[in-house]
N, C-alpha and C. Protein backbone atom coordinates (compact mmCIF):
# COMPACT_ATOMS: atom_id res chain seq x y z
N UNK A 1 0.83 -1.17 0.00
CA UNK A 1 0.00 0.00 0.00
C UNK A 1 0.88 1.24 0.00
N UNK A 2 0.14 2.51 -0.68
CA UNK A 2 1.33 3.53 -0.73
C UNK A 2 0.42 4.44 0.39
N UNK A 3 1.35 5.59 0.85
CA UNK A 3 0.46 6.54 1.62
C UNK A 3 1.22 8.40 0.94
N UNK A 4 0.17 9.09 0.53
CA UNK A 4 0.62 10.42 0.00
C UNK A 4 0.59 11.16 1.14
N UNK A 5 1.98 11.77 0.54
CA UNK A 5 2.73 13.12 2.17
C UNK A 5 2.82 13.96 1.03
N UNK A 6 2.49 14.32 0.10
CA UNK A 6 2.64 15.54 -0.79
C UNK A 6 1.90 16.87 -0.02
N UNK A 7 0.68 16.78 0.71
CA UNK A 7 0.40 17.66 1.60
C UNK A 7 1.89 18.11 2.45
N UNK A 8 2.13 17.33 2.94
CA UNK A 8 3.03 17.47 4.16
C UNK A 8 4.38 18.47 3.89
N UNK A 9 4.61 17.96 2.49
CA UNK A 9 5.76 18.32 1.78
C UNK A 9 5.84 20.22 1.65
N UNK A 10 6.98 20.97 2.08
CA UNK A 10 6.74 22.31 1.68
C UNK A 10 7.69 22.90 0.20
N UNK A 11 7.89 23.57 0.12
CA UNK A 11 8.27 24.53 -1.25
C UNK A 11 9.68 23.31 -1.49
N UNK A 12 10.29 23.35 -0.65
CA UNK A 12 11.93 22.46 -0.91
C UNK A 12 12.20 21.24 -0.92
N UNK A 13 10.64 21.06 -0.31
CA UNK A 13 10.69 19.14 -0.39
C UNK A 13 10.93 18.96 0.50
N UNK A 14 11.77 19.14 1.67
CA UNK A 14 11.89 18.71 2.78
C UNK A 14 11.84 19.77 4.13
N UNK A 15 11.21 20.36 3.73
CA UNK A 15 10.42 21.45 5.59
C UNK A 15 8.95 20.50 5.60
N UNK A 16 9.13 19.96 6.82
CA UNK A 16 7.76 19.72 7.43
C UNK A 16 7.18 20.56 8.73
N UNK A 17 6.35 20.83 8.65
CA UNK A 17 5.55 21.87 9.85
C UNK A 17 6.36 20.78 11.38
N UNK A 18 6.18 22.07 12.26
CA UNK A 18 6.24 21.16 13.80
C UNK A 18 4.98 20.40 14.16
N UNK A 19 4.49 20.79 13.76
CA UNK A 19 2.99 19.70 14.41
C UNK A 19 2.41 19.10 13.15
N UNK A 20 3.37 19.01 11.93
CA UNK A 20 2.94 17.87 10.55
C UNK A 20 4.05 16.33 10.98
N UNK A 21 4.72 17.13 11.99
CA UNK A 21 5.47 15.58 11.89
C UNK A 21 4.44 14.27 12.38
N UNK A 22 3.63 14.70 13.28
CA UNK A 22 2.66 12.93 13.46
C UNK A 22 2.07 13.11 12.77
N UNK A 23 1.15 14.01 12.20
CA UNK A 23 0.26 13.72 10.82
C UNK A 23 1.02 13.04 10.09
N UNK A 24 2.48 13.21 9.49
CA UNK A 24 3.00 12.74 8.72
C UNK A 24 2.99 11.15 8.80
N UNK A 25 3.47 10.71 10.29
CA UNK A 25 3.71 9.61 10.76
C UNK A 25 2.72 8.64 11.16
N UNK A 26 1.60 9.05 10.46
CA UNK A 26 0.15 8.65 11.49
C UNK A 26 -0.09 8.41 9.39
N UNK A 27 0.15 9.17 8.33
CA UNK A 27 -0.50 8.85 7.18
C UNK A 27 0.43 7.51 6.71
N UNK A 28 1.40 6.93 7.25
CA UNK A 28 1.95 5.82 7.28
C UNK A 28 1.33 4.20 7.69
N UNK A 29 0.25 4.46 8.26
CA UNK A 29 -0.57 3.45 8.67
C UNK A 29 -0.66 2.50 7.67
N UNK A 30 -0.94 2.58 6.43
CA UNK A 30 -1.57 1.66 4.85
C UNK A 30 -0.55 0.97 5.12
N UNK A 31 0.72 1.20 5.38
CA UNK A 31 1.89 0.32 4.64
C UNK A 31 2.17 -0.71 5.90
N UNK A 32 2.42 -1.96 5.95
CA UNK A 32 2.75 -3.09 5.73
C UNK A 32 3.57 -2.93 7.13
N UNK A 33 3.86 -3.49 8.26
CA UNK A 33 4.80 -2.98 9.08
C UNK A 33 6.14 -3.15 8.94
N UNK A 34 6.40 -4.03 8.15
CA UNK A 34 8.09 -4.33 7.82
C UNK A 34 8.12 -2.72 6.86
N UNK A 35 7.38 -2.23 6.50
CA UNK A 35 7.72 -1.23 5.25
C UNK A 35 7.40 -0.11 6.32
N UNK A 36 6.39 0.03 7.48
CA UNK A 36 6.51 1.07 8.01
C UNK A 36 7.90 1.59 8.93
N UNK A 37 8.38 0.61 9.64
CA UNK A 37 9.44 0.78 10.48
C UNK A 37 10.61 1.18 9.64
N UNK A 38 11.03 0.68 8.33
CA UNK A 38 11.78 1.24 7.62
C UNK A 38 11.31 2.76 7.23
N UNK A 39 10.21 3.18 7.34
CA UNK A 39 9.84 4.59 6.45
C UNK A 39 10.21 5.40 7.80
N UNK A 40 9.47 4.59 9.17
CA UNK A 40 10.12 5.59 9.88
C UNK A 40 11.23 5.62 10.20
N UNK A 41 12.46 4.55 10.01
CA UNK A 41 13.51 5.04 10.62
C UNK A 41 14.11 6.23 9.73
N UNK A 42 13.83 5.90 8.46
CA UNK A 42 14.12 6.72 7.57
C UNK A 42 13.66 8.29 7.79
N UNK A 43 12.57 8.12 7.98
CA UNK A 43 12.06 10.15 8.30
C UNK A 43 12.53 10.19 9.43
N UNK A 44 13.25 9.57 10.55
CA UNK A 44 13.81 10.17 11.95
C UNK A 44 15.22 10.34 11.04
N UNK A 45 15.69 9.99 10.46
CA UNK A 45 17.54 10.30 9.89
C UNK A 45 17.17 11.63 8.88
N UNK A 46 16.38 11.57 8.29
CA UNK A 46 15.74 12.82 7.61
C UNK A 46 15.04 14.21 8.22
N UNK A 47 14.60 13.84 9.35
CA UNK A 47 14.38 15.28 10.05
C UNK A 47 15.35 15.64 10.93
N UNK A 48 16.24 14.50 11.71
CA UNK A 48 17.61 14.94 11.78
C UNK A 48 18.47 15.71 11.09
N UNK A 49 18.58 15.50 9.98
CA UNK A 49 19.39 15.74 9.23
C UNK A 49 18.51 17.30 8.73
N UNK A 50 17.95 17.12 8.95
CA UNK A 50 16.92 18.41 7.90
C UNK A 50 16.93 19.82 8.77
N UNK A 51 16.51 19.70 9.87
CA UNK A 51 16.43 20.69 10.72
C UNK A 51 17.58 20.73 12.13
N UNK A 52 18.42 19.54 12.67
CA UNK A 52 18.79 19.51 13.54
C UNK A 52 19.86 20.74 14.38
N UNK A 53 19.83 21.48 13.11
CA UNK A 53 20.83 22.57 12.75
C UNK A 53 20.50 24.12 13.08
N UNK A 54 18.78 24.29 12.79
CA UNK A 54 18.12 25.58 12.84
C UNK A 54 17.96 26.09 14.09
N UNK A 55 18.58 27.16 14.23
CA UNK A 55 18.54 27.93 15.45
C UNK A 55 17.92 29.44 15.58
N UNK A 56 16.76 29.36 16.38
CA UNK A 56 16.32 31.08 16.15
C UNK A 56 16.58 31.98 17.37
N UNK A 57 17.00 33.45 16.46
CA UNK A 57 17.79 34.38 17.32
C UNK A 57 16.85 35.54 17.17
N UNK A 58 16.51 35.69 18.67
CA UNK A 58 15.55 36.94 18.87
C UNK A 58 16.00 38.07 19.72
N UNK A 59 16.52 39.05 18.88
CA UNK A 59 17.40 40.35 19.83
C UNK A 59 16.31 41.33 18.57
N UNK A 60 16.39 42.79 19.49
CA UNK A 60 16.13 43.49 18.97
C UNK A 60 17.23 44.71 18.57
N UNK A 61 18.13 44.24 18.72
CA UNK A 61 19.42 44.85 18.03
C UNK A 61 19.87 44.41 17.09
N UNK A 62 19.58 45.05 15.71
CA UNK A 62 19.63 44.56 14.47
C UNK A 62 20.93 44.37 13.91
N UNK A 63 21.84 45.16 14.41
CA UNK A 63 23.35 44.68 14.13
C UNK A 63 23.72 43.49 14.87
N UNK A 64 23.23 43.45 15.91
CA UNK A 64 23.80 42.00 16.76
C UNK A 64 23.40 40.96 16.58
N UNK A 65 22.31 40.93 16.12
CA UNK A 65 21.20 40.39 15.75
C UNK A 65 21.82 38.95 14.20
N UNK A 66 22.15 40.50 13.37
CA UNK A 66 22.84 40.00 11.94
C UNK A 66 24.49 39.10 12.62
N UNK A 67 24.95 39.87 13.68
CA UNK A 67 26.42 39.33 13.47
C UNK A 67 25.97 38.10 13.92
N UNK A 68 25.24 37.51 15.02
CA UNK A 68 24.93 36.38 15.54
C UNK A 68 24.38 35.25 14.50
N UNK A 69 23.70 35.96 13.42
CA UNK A 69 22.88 34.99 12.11
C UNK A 69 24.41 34.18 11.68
N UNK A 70 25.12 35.56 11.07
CA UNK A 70 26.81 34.96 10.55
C UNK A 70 27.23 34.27 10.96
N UNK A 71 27.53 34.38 12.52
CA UNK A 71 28.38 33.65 12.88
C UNK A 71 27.99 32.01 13.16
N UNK A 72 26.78 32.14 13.25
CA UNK A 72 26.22 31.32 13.29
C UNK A 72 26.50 30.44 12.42
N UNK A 73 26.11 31.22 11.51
CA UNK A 73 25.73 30.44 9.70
C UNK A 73 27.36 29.82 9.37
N UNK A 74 28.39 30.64 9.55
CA UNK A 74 29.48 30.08 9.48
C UNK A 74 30.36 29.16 10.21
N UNK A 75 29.25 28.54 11.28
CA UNK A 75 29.83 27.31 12.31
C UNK A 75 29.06 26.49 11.62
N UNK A 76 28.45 26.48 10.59
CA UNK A 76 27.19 25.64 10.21
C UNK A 76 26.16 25.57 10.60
N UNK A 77 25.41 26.28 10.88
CA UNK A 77 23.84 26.95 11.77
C UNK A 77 22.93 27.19 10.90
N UNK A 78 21.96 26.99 10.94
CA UNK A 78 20.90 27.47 9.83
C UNK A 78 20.57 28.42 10.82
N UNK A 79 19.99 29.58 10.56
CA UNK A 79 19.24 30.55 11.44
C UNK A 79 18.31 30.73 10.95
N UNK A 80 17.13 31.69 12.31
CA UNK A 80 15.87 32.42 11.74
C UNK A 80 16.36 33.61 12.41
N UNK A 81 15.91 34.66 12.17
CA UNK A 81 16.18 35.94 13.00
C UNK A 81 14.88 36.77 12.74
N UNK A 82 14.90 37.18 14.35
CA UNK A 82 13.41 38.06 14.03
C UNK A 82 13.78 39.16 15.81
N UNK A 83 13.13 40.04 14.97
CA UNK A 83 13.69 41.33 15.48
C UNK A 83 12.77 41.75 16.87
N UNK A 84 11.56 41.08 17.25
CA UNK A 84 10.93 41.25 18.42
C UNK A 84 10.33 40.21 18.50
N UNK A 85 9.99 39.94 20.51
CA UNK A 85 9.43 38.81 20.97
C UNK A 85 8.17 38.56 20.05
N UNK A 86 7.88 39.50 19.90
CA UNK A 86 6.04 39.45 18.86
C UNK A 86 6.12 38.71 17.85
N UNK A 87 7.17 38.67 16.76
CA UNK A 87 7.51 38.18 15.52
C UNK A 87 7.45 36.86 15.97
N UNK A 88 8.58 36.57 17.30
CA UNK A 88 8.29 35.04 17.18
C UNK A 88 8.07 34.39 18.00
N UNK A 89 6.96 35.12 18.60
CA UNK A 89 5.78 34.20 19.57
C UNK A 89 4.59 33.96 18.44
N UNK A 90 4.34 34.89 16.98
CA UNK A 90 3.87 34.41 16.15
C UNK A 90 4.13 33.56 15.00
N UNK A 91 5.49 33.26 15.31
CA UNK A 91 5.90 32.39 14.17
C UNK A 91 6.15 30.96 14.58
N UNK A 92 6.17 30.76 16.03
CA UNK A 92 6.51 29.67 16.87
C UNK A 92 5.77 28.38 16.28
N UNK A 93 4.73 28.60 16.08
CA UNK A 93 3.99 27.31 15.77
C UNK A 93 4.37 26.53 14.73
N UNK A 94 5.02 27.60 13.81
CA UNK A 94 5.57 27.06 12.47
C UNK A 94 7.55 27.20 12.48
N UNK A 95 8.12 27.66 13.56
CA UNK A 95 9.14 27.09 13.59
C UNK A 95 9.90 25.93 13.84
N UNK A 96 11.32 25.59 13.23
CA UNK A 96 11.25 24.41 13.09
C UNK A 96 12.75 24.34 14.00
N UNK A 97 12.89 25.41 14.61
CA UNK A 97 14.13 25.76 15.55
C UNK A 97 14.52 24.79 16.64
N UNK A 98 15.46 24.06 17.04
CA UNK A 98 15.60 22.95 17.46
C UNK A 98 16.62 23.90 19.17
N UNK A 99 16.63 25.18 19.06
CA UNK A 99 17.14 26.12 20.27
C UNK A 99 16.94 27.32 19.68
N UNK A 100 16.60 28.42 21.11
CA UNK A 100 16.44 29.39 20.76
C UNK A 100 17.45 30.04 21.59
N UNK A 101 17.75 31.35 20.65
CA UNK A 101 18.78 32.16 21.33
C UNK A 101 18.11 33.54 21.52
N UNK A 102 17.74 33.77 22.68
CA UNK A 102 17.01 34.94 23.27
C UNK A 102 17.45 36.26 23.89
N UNK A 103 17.42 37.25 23.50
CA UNK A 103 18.22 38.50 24.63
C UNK A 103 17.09 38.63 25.65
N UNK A 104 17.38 39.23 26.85
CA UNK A 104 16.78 39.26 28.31
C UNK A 104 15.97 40.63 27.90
N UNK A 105 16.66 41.80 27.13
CA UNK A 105 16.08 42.98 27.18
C UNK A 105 15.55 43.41 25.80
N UNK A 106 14.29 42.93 25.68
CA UNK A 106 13.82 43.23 23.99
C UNK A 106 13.24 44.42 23.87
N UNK A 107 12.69 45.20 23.03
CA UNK A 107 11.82 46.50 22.73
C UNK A 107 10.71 46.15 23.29
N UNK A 108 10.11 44.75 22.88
CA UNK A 108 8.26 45.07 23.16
C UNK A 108 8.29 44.23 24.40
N UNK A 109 9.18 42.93 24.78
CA UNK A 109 8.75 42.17 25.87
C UNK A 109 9.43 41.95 26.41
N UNK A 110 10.09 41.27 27.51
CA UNK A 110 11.55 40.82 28.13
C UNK A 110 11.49 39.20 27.94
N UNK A 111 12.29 39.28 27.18
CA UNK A 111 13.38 37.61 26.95
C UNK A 111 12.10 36.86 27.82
N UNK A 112 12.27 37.15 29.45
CA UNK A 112 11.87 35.96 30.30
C UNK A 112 10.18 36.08 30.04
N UNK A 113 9.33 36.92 29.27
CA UNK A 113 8.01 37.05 29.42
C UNK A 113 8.06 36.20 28.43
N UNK A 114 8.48 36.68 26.87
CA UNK A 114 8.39 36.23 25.95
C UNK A 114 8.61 34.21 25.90
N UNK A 115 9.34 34.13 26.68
CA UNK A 115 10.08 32.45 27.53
C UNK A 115 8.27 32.23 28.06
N UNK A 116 8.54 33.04 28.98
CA UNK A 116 6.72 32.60 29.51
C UNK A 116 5.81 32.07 28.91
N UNK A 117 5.63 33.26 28.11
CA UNK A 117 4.31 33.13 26.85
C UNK A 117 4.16 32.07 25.73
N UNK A 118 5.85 31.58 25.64
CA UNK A 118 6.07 30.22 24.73
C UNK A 118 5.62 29.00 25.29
N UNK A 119 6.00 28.84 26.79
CA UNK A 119 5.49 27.87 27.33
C UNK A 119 4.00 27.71 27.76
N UNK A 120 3.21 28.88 27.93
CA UNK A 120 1.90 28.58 28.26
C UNK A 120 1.12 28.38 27.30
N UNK A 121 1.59 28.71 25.95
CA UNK A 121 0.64 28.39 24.36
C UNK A 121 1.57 26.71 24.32
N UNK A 122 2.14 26.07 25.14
CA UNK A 122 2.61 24.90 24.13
C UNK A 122 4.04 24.84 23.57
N UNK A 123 4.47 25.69 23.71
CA UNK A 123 6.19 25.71 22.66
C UNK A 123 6.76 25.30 23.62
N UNK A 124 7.75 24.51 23.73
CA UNK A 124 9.34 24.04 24.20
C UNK A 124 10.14 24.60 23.43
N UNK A 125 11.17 25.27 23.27
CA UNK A 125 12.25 25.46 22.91
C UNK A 125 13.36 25.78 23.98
N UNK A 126 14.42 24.90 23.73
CA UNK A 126 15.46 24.79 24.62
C UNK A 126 16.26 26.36 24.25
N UNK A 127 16.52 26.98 25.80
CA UNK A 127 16.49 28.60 25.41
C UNK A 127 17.90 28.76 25.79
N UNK A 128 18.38 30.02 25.09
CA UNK A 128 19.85 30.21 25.88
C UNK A 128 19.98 31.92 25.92
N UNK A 129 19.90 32.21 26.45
CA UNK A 129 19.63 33.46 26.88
C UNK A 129 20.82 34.23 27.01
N UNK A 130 20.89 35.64 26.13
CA UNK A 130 21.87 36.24 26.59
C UNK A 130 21.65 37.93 27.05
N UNK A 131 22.26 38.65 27.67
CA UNK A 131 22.46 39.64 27.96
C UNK A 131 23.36 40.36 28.43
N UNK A 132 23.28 41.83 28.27
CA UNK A 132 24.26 43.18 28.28
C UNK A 132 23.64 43.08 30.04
N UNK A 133 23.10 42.99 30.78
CA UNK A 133 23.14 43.48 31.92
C UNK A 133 22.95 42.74 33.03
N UNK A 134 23.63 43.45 33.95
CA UNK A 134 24.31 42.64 35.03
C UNK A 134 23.45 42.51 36.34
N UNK A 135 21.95 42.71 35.80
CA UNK A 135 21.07 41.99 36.98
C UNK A 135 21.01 40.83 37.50
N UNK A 136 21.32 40.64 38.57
CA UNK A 136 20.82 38.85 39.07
C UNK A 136 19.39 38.28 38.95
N UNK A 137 18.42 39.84 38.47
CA UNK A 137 17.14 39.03 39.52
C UNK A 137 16.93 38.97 37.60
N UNK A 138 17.15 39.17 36.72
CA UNK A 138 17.13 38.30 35.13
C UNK A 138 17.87 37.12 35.30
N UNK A 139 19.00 37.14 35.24
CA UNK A 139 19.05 35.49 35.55
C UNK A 139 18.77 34.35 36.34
N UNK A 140 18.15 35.07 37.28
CA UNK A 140 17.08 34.14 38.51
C UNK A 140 16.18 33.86 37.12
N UNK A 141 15.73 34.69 37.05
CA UNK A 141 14.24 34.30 36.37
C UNK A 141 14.31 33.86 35.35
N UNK A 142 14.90 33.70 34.32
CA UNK A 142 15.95 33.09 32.98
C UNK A 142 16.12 31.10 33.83
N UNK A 143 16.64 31.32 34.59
CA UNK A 143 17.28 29.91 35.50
C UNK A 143 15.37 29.26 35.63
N UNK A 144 14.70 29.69 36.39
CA UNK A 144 14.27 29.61 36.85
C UNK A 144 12.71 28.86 35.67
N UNK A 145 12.93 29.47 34.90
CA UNK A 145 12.26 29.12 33.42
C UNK A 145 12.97 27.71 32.47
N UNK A 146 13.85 27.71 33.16
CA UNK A 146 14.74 26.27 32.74
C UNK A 146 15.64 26.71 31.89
N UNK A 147 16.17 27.89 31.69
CA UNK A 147 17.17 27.73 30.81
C UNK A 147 18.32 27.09 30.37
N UNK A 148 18.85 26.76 29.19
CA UNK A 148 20.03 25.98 29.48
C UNK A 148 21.30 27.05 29.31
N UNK A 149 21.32 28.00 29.19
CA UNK A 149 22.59 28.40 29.52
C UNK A 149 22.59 30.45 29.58
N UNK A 150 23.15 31.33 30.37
CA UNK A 150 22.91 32.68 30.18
C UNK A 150 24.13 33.02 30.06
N UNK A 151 24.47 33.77 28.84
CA UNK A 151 25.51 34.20 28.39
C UNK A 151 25.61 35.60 28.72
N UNK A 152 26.50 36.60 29.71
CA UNK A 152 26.86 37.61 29.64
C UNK A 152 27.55 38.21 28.40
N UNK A 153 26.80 39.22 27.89
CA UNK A 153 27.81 40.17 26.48
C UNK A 153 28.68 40.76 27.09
N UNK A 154 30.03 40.57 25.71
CA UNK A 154 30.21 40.23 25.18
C UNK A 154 30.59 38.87 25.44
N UNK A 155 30.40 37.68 24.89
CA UNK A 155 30.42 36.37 24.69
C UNK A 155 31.48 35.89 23.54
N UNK A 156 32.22 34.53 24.15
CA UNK A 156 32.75 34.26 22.61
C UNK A 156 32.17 33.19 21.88
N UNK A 157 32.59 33.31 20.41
CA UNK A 157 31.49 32.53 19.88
C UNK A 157 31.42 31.28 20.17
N UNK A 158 32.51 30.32 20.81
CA UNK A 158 32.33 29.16 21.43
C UNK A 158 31.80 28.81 22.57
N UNK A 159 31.66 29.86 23.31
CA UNK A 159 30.62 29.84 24.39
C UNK A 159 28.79 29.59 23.60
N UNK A 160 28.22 30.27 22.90
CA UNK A 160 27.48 30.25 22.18
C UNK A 160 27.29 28.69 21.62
N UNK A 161 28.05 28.28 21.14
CA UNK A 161 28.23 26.67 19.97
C UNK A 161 28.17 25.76 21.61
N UNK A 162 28.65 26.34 22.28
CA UNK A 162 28.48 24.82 23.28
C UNK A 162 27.31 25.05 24.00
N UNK A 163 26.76 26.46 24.05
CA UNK A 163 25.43 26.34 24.79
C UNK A 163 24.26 25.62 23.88
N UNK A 164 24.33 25.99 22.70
CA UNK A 164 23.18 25.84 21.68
C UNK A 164 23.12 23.81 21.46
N UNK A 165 24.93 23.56 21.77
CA UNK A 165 24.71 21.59 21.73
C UNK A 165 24.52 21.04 22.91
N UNK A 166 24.85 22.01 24.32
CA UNK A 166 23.88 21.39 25.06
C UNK A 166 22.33 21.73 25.20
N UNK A 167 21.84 22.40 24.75
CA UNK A 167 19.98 22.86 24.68
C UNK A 167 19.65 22.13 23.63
N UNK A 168 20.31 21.72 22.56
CA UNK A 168 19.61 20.72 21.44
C UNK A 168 20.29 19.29 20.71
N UNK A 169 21.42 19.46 21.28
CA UNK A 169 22.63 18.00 20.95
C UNK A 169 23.05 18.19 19.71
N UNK A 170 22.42 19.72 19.19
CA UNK A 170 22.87 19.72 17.72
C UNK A 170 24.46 20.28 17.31
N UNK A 171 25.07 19.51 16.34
CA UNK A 171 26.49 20.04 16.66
C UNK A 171 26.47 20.63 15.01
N UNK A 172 27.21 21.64 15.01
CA UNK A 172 27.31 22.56 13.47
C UNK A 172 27.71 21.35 12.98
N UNK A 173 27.09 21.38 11.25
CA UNK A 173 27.86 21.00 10.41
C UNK A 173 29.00 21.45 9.58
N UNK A 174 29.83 20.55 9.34
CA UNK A 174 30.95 21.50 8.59
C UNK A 174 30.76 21.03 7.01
N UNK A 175 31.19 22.58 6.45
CA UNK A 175 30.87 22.38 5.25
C UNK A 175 32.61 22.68 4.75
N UNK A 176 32.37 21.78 2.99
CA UNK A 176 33.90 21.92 2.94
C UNK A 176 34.54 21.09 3.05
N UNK A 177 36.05 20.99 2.49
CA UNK A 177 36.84 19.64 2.84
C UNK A 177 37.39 19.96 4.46
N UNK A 178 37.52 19.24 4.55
CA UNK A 178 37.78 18.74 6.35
C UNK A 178 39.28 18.59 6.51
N UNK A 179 40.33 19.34 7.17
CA UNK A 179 41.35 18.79 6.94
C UNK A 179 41.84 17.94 8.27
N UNK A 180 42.87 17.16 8.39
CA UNK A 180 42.80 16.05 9.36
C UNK A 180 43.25 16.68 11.07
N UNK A 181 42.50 16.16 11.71
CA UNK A 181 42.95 16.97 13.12
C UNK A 181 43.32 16.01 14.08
């Protein structure tokens, strides 16, 4: 028996929504179970591979904002970047961000509300929080929301890469020949 995911499928062929992955896995039923367990091991190495990488960065400092996308992008990071908590407490449902990288002090909300408001609609995202200021009672409340890691600015970028693989186990890919180490 065959089962159609062409719904499921987006513009590139391989973005699936966050909440299409059990639809996806649930339109697998027709097939045969020796053929299902193979389809799924197969879409778990495929959404691994697909998203394990995407990380969204929500500062409202648009230069910092961009250098963080870069640097990102050049450890092997896919990014999203969005410039206030609003943008992506509305985009959450359809992100496919596997950690989020949050500043404490935004224009419209603070880091830890915006953290709030993710968790009471439903979102998990493993958070790593950074900030310019040297309040304790933000990183109480950052901690306290479960964060996995609060980065004081300025930060180096390997501080960053090891917070983001412990909040999601995701490790950059390297692109490029590899030379021997």
């Amino acid at each position: 028996m065959f089962a159609c995911v062409s719904d499921e499928v987006g513009t590139q062929g391989q973005t699936f929504g966050r909440r299409s992955q059990s639809a996806l896995a649930k339109s697998f039923y027709l097939w045969p179970d020796r053929h299902l367990a193979a389809a799924l091991a197969f879409l778990g190495k495929f959404f691994m591979a697909t998203r394990r990488n995407l990380v969204a960065i929500v500062d409202d400092d648009l230069d910092l904002r961009e250098a963080l996308g870069q640097m990102l992008e050049m450890s092997g990071y896919d990014v999203e970047l969005y410039a206030s908590g609003e943008a992506f407490l509305s985009a959450a449902a359809t992100s496919e961000a596997v950690c989020l990288v949050l500043d404490v002090q935004l224009g419209d909300i603070t880091g830890v509300e915006l953290s709030r408001q993710l968790a009471a609609n439903g979102f998990e995202f493993p958070t790593v929080f950074i900030s310019g200021s040297t309040q304790a009672a933000f990183q109480r409340a950052a901690m306290d929301l479960g964060c996995v890691a609060y980065l004081r600015k300025p930060f180096l970028t390997q501080q960053l890469i090891d917070a983001i693989v412990a909040a999601s186990g995701s490790v950059p890919r390297c692109e490029g020949p590899q030379g021997n180490t």
